[in-house]
N, C-alpha and C. Protein backbone atom coordinates (compact mmCIF):
# COMPACT_ATOMS: atom_id res chain seq x y z
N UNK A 1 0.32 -14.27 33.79
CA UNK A 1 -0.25 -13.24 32.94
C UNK A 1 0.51 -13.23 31.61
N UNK A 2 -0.16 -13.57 30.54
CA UNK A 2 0.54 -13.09 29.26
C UNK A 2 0.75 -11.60 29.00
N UNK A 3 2.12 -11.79 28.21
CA UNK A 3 2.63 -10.40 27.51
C UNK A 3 1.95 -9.44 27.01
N UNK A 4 1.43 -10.57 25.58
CA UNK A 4 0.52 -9.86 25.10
C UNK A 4 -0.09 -10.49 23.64
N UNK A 5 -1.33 -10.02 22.97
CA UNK A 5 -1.84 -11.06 22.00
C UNK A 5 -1.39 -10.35 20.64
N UNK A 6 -1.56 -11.02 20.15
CA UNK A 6 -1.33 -10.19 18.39
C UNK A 6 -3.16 -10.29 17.79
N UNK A 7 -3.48 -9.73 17.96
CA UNK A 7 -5.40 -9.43 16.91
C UNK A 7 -5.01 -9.07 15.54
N UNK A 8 -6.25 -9.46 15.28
CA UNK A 8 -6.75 -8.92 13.36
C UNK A 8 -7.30 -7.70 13.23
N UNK A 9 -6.74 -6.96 11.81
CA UNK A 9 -7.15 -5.76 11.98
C UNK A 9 -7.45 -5.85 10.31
N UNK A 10 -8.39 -5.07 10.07
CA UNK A 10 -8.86 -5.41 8.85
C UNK A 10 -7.62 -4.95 7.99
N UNK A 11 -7.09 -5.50 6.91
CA UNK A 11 -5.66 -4.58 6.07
C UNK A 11 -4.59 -4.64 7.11
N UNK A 12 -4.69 -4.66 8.15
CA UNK A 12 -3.32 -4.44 9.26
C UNK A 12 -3.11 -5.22 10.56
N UNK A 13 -2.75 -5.35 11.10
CA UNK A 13 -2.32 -6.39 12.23
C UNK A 13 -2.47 -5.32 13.32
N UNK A 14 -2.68 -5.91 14.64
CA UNK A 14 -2.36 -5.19 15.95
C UNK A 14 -1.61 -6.08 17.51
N UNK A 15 -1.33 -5.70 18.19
CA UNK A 15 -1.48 -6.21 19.44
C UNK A 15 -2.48 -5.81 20.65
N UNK A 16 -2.41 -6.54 21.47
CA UNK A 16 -2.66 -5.96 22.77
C UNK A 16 -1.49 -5.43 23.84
N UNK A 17 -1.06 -5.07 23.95
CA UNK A 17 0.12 -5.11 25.50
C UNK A 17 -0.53 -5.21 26.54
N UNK A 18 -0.20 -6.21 28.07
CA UNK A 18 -0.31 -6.26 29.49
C UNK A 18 0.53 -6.20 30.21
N UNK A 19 0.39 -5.34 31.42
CA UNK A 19 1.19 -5.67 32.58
C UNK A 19 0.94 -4.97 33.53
N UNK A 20 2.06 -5.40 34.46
CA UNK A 20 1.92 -4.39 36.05
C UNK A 20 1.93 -3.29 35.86
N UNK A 21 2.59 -2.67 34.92
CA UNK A 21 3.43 -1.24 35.58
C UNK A 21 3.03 -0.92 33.83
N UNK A 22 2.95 0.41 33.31
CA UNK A 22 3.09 0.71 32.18
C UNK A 22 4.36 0.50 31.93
N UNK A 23 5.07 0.52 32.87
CA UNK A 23 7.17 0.04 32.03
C UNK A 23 6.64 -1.05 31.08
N UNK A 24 5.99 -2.37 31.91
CA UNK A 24 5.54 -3.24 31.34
C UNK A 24 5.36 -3.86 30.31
N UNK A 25 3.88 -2.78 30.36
CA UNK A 25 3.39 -2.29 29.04
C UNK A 25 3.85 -1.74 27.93
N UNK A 26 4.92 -1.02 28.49
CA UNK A 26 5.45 -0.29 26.79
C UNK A 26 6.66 -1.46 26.20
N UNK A 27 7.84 -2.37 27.47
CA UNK A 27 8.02 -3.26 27.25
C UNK A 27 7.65 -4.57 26.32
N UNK A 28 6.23 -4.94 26.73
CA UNK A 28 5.78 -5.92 26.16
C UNK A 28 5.17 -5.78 24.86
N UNK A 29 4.38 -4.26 24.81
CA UNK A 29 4.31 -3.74 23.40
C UNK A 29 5.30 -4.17 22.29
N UNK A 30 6.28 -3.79 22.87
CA UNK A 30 7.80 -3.93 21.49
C UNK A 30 8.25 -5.11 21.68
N UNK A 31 7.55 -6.10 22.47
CA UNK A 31 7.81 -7.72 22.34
C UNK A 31 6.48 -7.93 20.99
N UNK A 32 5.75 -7.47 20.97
CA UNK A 32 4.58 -7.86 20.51
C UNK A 32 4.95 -7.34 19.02
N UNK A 33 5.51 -6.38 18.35
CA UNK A 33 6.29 -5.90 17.65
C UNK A 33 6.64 -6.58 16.61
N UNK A 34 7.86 -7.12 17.50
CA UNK A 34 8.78 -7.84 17.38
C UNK A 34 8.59 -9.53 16.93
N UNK A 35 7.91 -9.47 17.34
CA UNK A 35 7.26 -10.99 17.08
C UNK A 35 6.48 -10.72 15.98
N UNK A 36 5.70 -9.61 15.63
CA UNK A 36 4.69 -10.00 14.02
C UNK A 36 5.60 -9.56 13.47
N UNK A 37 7.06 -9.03 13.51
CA UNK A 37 8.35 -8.54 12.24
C UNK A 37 8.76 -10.07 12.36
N UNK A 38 9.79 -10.76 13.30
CA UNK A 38 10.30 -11.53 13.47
C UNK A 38 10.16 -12.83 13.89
N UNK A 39 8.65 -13.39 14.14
CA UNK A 39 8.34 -14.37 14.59
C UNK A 39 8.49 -14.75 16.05
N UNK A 40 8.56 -15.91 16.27
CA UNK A 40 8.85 -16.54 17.80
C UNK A 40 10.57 -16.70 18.32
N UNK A 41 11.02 -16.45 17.71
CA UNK A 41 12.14 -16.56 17.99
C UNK A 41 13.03 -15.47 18.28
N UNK A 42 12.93 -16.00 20.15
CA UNK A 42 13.69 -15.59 21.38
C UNK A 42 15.03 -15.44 21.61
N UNK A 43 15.66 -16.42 21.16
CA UNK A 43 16.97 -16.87 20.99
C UNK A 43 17.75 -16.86 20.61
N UNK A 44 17.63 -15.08 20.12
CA UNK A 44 18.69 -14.25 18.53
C UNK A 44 20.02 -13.89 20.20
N UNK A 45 21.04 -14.31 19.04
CA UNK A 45 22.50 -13.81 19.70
C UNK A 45 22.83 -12.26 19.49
N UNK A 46 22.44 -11.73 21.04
CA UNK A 46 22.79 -10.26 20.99
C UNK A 46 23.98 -9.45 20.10
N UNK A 47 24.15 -8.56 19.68
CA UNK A 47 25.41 -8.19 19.01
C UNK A 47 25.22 -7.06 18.56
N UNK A 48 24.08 -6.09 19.33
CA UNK A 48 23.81 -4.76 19.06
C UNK A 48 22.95 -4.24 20.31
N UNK A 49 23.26 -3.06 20.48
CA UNK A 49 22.99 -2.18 21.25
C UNK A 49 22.31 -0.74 21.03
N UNK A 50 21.56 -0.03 22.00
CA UNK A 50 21.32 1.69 21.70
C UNK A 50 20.38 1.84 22.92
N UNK A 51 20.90 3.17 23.20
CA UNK A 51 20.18 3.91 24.29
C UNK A 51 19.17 4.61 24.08
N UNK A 52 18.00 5.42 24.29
CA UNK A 52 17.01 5.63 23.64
C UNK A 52 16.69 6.63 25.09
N UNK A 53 15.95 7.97 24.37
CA UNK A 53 15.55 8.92 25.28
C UNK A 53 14.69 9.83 24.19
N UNK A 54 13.00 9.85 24.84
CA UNK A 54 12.50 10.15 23.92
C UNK A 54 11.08 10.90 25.02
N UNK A 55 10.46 12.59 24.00
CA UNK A 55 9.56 13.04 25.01
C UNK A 55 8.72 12.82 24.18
N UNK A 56 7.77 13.12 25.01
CA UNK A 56 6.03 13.30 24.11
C UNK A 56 4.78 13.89 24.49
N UNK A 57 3.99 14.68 24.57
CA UNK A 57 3.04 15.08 24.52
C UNK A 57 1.98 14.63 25.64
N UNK A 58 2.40 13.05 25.93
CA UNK A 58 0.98 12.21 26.35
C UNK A 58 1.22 11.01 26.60
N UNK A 59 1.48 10.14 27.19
CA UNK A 59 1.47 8.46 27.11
C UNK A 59 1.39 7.80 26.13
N UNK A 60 0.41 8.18 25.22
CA UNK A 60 0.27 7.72 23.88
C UNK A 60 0.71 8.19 23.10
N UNK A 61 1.23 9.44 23.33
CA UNK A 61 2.13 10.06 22.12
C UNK A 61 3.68 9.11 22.16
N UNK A 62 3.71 8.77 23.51
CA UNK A 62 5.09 8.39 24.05
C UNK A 62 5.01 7.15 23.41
N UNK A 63 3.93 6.16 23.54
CA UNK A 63 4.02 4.71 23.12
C UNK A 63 3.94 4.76 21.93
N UNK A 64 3.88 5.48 21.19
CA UNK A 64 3.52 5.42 19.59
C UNK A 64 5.24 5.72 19.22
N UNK A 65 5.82 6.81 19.82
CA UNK A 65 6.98 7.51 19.85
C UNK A 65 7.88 6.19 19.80
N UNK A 66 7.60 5.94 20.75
CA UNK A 66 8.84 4.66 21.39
C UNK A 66 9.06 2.94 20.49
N UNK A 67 7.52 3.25 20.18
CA UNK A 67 7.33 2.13 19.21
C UNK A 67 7.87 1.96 17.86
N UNK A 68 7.61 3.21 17.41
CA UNK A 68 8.07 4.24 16.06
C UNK A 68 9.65 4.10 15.96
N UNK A 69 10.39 4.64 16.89
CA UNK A 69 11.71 4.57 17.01
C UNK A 69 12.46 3.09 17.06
N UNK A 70 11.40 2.48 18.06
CA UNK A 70 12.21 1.15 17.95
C UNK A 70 12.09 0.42 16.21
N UNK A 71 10.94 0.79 15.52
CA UNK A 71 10.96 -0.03 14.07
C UNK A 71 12.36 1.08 12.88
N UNK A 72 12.48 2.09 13.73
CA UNK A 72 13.31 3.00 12.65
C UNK A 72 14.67 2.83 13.31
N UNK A 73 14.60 1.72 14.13
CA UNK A 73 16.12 1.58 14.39
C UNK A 73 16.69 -0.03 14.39
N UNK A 74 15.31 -1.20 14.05
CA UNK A 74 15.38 -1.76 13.25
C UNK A 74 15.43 -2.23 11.93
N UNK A 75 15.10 -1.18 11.23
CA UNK A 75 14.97 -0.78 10.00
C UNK A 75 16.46 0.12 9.63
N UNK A 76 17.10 1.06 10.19
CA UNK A 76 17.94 1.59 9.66
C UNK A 76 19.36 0.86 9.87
N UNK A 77 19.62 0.15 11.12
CA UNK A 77 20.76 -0.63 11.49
C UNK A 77 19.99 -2.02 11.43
N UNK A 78 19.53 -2.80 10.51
CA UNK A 78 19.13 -4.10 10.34
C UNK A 78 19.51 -4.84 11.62
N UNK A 79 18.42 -4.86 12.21
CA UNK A 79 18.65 -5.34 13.50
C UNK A 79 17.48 -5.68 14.09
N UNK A 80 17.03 -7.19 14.72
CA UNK A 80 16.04 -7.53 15.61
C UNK A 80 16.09 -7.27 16.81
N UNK A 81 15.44 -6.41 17.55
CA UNK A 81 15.38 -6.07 18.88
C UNK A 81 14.80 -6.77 19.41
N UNK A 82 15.49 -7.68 20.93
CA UNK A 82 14.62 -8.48 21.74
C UNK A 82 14.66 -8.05 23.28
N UNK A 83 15.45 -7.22 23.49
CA UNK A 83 16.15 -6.65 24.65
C UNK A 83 15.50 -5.84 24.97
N UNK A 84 14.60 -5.23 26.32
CA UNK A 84 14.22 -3.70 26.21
C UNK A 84 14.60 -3.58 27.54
N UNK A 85 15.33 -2.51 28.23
CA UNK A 85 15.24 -2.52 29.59
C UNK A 85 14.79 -0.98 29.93
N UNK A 86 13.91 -0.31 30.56
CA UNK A 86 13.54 1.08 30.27
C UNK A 86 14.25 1.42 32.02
N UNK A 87 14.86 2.55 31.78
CA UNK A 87 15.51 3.31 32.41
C UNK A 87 14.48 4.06 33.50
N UNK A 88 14.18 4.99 32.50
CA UNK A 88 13.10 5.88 33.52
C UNK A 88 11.23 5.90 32.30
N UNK A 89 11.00 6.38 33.00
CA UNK A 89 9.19 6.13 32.20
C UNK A 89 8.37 6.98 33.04
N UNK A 90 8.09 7.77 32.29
CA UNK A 90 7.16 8.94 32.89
C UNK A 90 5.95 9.52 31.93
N UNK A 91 4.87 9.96 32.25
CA UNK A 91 3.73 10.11 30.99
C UNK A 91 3.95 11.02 29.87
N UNK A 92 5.18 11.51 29.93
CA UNK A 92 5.98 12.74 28.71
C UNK A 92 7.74 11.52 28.05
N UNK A 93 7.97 10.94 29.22
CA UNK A 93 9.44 10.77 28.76
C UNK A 93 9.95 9.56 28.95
N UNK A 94 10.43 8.97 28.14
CA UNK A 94 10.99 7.45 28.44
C UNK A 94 12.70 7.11 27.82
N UNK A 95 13.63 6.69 28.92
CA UNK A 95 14.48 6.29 28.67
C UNK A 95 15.02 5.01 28.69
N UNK A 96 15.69 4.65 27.60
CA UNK A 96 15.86 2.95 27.72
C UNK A 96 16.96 2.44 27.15
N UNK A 97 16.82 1.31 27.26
CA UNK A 97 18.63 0.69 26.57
C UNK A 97 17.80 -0.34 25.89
N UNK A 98 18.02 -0.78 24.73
CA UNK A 98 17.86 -2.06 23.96
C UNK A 98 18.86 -2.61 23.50
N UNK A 99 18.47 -3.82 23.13
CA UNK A 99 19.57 -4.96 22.31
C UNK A 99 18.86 -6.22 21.44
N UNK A 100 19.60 -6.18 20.42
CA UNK A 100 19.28 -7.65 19.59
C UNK A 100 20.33 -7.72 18.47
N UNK A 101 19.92 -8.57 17.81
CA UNK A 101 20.48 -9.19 16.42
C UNK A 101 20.47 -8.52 15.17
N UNK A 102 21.82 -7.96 15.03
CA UNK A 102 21.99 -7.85 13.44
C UNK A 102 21.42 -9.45 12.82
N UNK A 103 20.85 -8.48 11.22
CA UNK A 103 19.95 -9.45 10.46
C UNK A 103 20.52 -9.97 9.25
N UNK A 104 22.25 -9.86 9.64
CA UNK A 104 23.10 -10.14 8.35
C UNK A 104 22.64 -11.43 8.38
N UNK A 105 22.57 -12.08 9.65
CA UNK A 105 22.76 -13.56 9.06
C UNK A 105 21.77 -14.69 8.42
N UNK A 106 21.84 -15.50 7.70
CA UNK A 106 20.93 -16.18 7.09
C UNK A 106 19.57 -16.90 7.66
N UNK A 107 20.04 -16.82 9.30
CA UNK A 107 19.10 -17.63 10.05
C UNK A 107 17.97 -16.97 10.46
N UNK A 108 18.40 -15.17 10.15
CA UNK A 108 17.73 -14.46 10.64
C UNK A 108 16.55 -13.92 9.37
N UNK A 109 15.33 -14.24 9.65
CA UNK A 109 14.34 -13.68 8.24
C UNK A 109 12.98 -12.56 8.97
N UNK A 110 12.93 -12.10 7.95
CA UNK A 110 11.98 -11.14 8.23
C UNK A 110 10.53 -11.50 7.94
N UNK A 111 9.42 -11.86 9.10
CA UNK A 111 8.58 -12.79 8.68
C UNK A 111 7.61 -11.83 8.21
N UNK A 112 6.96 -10.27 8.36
CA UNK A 112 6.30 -9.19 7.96
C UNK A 112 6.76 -8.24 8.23
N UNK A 113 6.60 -7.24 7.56
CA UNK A 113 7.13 -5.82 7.62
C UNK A 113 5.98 -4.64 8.12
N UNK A 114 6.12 -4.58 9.11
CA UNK A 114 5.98 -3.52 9.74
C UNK A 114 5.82 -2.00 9.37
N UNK A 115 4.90 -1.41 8.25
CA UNK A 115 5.65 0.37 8.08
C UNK A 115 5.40 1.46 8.92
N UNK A 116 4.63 0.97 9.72
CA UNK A 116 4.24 2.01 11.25
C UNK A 116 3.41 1.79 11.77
N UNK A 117 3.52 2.36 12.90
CA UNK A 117 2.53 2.22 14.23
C UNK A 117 1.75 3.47 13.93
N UNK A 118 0.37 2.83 14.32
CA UNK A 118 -1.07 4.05 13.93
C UNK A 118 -1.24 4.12 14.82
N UNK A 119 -2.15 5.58 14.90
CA UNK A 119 -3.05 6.25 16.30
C UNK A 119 -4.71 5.33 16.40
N UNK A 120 -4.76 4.86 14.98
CA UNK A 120 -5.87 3.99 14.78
C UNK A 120 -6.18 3.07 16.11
N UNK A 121 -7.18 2.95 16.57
CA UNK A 121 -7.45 2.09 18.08
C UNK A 121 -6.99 2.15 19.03
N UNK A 122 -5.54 3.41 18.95
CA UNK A 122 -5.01 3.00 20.35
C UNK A 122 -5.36 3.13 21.60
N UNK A 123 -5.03 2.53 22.70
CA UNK A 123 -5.57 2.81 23.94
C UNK A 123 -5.11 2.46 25.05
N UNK A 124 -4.72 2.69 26.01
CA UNK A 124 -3.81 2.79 26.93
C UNK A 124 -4.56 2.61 28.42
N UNK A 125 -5.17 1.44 29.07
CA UNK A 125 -5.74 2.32 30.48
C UNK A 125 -5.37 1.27 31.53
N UNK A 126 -5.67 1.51 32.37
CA UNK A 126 -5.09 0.59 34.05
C UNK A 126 -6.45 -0.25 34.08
N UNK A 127 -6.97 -0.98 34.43
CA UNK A 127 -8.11 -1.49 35.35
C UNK A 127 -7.89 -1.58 36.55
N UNK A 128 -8.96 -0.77 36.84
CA UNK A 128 -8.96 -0.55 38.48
C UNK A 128 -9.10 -1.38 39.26
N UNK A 129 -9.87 -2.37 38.89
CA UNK A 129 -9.87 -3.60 40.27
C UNK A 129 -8.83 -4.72 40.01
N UNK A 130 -8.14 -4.80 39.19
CA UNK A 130 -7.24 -5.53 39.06
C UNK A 130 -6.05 -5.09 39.36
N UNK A 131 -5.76 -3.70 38.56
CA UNK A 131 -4.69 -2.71 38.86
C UNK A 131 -3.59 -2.86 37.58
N UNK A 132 -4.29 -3.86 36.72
CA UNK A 132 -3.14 -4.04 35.58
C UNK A 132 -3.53 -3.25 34.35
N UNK A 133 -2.64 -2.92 33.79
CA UNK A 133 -2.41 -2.25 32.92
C UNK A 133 -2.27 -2.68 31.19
N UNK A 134 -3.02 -2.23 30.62
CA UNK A 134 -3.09 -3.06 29.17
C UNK A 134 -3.14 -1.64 28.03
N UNK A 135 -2.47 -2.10 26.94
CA UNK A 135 -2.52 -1.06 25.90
C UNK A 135 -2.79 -1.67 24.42
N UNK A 136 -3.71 -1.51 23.34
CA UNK A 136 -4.17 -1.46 21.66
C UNK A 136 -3.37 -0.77 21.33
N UNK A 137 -2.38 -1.75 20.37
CA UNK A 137 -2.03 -0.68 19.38
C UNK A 137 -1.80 -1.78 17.87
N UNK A 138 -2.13 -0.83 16.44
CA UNK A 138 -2.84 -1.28 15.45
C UNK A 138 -1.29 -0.67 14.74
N UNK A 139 -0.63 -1.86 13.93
CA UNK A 139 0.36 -1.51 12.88
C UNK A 139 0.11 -1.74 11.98
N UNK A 140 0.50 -0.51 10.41
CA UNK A 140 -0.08 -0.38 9.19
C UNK A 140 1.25 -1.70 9.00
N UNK A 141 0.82 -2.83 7.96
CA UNK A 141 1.90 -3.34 7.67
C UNK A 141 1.25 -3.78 6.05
């Protein structure tokens, strides 16, 4: 099963996210992220860290939340996040630990910029006969 796709959005980019579990899903989301900021490249030498605990309203308030935070904490401590490990995940609250690459170094480039995650398309649902779990979400970039 793939992660997840990157789609066209008219003016803006999006992904899809998949998986088992919404952990998954909100997981693979911020792989998907991460890859239209930073490209394909997996193989950044860890050298940053942060714990993350965040509520919300709704599942989608939460994935927008979580998404949001992860670009404002790449953005404020220049840093590529490739790491996500989520703690706890509940339809109000998600806790997690991440890690990646400070972007001091030369090898490291910023392939698009990201300025937020929209409510535009999003969507969040399980399929029932499969049981997997997939989420839309559309970034203004």
């Amino acid at each position: 099963m793939k992660e997840f796709e990157i789609i066209d959005h008219t003016a803006d980019i999006g992904i899809v996210a998949y998986g088992k579990t919404k952990r998954e899903v909100f997981i693979n989301a911020a792989k998907g992220m991460f890859e239209i900021i930073a490209g394909e490249d997996r193989d950044l030498k860890e050298n940053f860290y942060a714990k993350i605990k965040l509520e919300a309203k709704s599942l989608e308030d939460l994935l927008i939340a979580w998404l949001n935070e992860l670009l404002y904490i790449s953005e404020v401590k220049l840093v590529i996040l490739n790491k996500f490990k989520i703690k706890e995940l509940s339809d109000v609250q998600i806790k997690a630990e991440v890690g990646g690459t400070k972007i001091n170094h030369l090898s490291i480039r910023i392939k698009r910029e990201v300025k937020a995650v929209t409510y535009h398309g999003l969507e969040i649902k399980k399929d029932e006969e499969s049981g997997l779990w997939s989420a839309q979400v559309i970034f203004d970039i």
